[in-house]
N, C-alpha and C. Protein backbone atom coordinates (compact mmCIF):
# COMPACT_ATOMS: atom_id res chain seq x y z
N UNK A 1 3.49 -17.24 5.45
CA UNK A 1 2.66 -16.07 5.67
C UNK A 1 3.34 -14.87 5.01
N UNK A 2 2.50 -13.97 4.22
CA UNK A 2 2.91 -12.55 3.83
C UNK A 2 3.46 -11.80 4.89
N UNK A 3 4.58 -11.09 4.66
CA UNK A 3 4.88 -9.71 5.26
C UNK A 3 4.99 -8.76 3.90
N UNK A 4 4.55 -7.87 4.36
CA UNK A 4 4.20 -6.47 3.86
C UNK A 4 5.42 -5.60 4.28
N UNK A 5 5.98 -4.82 3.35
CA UNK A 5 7.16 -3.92 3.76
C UNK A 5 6.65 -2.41 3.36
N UNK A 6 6.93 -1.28 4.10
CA UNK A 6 6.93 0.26 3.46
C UNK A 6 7.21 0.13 2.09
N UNK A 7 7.14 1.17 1.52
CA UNK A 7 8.06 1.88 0.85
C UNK A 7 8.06 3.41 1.22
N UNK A 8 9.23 3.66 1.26
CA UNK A 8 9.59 4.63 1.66
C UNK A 8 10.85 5.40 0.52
N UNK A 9 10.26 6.65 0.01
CA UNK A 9 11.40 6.96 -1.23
C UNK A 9 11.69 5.87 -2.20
N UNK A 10 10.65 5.50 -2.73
CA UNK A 10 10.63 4.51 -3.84
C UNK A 10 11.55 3.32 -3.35
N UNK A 11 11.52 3.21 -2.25
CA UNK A 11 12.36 1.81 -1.80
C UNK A 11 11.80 1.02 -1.12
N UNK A 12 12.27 -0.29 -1.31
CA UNK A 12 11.42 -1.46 0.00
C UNK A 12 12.05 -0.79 1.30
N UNK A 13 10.99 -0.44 2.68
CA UNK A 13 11.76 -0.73 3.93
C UNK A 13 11.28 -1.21 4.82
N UNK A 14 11.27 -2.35 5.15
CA UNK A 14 10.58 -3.72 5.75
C UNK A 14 10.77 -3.14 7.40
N UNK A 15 11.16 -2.38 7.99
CA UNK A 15 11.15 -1.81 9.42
C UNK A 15 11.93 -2.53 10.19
N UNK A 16 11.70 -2.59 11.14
CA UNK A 16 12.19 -3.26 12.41
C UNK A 16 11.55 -4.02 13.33
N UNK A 17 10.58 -4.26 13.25
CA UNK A 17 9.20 -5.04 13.68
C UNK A 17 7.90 -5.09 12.92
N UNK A 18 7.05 -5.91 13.62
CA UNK A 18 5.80 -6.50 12.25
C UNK A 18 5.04 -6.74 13.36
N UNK A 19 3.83 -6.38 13.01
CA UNK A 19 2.48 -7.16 13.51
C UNK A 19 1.44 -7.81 12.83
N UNK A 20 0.62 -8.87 13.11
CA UNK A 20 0.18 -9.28 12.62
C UNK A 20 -1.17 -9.08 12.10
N UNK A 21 -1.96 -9.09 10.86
CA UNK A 21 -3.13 -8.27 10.84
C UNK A 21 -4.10 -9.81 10.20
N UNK A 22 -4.74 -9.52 11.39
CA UNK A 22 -6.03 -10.72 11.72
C UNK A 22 -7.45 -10.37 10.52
N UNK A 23 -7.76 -11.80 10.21
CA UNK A 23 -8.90 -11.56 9.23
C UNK A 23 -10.17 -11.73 10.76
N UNK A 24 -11.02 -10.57 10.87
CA UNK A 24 -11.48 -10.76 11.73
C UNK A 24 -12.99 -11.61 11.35
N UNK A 25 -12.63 -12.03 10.35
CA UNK A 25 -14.39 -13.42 10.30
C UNK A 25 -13.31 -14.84 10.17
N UNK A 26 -12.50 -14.59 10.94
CA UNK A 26 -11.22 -15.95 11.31
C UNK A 26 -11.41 -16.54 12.09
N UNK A 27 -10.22 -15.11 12.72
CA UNK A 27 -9.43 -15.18 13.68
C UNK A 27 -8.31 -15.13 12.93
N UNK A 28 -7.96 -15.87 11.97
CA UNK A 28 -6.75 -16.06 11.62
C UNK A 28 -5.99 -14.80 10.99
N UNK A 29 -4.45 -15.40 11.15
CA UNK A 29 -3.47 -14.20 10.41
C UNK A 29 -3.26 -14.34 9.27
N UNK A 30 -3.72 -12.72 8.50
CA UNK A 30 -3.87 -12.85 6.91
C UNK A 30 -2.14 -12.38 6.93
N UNK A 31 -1.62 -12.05 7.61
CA UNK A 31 -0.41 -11.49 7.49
C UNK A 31 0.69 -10.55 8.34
N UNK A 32 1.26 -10.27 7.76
CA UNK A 32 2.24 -9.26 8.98
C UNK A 32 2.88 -7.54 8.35
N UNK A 33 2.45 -6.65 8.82
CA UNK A 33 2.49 -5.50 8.67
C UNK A 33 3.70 -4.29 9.15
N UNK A 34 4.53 -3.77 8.49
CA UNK A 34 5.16 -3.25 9.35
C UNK A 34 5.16 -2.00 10.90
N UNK A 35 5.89 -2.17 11.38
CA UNK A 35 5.28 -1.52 12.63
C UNK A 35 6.22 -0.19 12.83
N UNK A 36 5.62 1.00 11.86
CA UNK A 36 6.89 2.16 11.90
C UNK A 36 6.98 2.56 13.11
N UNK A 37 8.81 3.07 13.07
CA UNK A 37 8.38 3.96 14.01
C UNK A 37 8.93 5.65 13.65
N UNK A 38 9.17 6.17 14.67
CA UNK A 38 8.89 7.68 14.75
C UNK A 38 9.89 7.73 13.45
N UNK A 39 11.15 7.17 13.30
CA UNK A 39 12.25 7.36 12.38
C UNK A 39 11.51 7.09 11.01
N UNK A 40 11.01 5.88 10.70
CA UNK A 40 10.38 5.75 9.68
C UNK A 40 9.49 6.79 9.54
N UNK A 41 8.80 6.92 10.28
CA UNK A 41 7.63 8.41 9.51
C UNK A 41 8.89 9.49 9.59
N UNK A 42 9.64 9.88 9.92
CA UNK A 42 10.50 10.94 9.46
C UNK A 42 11.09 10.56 8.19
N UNK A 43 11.72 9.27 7.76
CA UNK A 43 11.97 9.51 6.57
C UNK A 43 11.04 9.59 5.82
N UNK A 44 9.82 9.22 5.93
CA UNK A 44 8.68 8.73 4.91
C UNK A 44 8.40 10.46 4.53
N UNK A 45 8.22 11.35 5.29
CA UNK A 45 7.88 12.97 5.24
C UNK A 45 8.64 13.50 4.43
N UNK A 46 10.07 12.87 4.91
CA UNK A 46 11.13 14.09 4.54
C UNK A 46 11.26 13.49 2.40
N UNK A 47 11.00 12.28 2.31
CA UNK A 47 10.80 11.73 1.14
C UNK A 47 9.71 12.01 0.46
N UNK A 48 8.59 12.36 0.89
CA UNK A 48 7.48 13.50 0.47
C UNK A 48 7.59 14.19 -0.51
N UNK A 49 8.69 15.29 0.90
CA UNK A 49 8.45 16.95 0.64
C UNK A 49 9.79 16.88 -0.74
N UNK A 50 10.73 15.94 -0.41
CA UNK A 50 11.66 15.87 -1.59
C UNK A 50 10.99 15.49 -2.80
N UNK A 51 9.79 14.72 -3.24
CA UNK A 51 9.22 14.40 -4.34
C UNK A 51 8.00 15.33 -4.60
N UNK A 52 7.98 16.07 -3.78
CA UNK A 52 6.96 17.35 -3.93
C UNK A 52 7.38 18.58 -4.54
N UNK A 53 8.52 18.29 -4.47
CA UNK A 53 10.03 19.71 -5.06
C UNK A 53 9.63 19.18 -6.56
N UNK A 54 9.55 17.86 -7.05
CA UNK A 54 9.69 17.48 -8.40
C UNK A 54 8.08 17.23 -8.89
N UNK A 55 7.55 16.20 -8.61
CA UNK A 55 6.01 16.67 -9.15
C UNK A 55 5.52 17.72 -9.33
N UNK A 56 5.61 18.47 -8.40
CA UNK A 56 4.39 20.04 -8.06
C UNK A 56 5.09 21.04 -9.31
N UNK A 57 6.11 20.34 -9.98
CA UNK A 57 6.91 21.05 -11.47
C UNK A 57 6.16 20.29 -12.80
N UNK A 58 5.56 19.36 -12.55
CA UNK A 58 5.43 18.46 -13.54
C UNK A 58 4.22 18.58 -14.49
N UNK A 59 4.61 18.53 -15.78
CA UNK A 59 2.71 19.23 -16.55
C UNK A 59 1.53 18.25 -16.26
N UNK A 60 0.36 19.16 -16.40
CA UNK A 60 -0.69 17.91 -16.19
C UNK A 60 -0.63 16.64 -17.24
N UNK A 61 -0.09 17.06 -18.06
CA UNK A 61 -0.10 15.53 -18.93
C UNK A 61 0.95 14.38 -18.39
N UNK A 62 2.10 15.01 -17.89
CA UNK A 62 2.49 14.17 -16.99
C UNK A 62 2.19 13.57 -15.77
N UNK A 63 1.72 14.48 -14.97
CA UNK A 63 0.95 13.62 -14.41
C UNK A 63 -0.38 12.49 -14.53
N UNK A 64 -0.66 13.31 -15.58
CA UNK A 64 -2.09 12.21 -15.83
C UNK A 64 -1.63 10.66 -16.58
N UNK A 65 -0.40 10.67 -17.51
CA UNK A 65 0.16 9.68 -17.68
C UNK A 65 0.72 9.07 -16.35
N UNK A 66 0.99 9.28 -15.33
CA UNK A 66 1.51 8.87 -14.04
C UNK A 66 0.45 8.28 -13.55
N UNK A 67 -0.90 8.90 -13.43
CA UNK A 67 -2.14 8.48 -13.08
C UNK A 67 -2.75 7.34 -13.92
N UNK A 68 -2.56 7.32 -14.86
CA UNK A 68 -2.58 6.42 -15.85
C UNK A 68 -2.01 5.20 -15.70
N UNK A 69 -0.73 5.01 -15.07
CA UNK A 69 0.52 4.03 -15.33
C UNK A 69 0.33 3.46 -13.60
N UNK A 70 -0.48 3.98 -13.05
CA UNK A 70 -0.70 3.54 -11.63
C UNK A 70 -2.30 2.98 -11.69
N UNK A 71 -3.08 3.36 -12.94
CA UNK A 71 -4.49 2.74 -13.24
C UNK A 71 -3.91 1.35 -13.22
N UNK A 72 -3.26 1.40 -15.09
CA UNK A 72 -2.74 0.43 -14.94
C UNK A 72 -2.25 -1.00 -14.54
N UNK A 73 -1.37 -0.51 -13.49
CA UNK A 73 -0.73 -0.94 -12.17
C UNK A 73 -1.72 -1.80 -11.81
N UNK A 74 -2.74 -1.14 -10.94
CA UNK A 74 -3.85 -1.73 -10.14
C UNK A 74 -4.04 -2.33 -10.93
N UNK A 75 -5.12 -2.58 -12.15
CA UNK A 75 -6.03 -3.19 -12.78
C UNK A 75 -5.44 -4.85 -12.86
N UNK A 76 -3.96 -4.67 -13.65
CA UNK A 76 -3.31 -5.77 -13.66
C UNK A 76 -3.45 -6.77 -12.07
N UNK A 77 -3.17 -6.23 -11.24
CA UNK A 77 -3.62 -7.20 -10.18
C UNK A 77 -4.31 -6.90 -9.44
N UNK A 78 -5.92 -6.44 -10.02
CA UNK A 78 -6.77 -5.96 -9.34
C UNK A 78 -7.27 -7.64 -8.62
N UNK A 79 -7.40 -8.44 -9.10
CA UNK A 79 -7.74 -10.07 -8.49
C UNK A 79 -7.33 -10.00 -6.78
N UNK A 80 -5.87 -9.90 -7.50
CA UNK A 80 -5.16 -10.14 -6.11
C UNK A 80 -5.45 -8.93 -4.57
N UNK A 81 -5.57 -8.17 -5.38
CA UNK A 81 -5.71 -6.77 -4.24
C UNK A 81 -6.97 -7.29 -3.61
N UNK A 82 -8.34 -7.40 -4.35
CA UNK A 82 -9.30 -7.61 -3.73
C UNK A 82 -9.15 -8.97 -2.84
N UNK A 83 -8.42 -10.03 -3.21
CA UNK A 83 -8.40 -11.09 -2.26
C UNK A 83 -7.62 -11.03 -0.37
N UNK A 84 -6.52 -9.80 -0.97
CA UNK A 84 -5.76 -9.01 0.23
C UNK A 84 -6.84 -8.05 1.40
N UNK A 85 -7.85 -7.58 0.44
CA UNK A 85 -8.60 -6.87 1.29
C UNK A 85 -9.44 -7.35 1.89
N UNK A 86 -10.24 -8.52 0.98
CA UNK A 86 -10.95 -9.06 1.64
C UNK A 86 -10.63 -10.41 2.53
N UNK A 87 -9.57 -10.39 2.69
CA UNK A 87 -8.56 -11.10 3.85
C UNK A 87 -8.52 -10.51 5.08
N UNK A 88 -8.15 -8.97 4.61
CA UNK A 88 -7.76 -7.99 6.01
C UNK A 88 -9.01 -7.36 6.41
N UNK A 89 -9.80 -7.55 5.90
CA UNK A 89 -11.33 -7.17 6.39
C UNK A 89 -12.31 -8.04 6.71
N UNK A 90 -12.18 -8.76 6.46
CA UNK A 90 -12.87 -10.13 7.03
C UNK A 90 -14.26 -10.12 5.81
N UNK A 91 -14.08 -9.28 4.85
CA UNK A 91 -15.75 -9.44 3.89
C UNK A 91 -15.71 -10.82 2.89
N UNK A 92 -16.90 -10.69 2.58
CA UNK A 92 -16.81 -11.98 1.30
C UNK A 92 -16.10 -11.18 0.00
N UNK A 93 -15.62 -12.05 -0.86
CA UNK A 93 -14.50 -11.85 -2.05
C UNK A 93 -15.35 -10.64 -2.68
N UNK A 94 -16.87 -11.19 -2.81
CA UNK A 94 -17.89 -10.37 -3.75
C UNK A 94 -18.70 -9.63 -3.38
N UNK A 95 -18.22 -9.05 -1.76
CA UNK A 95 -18.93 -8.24 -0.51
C UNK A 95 -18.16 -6.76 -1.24
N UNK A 96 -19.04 -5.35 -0.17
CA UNK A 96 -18.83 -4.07 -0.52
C UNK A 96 -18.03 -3.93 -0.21
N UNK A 97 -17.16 -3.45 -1.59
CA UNK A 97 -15.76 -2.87 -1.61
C UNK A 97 -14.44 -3.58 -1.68
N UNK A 98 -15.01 -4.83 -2.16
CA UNK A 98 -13.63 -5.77 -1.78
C UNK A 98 -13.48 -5.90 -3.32
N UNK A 99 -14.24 -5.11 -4.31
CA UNK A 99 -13.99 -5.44 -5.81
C UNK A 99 -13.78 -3.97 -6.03
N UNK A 100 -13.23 -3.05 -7.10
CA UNK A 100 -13.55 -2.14 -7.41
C UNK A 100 -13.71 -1.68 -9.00
């Protein structure tokens, strides 16, 4: 079975506990999710506002190449994403929104 980890400040952080996230036209477990807690959303913020100091400097062409390189990203395993969602949502593969 998948577990799913944060990222937090461009890093894996797999937490300290997991729950499991049910395909609800199952029952079954599509997988396991991490279960933050208060510490994790504090670093996750404070890793934010530190990458907010550096983007919110950055030209629009950089960013739009960023936006670009995260199109990208997706497209390459757009297959797979939609099979994840439509796992954790219980829709058909070729149901609304499970393609984009």
């Amino acid at each position: 079975m998948t577990e799913f980890p944060m990222t937090i400040g461009r890093e894996r952080a797999p937490g300290t506990d997991t729950f499991a996230v049910i395909n609800p036209s199952t029952g079954e477990t599509a997988g396991y999710a991490p279960n933050a807690t208060l510490s994790d959303l504090d670093r996750a913020v404070a890793a934010a506002q530190e990458a907010f100091e550096t983007w919110s400097q950055k030209r629009d062409a950089e960013l739009k190449a960023a936006c670009e390189a995260v199109t990208a990203k997706l497209s390459e395993h757009a297959e797979e994403l939609a099979t994840l969602v439509t796992m954790e949502q219980g829709i058909p593969l070729n149901g609304l929104g499970s393609r984009w």
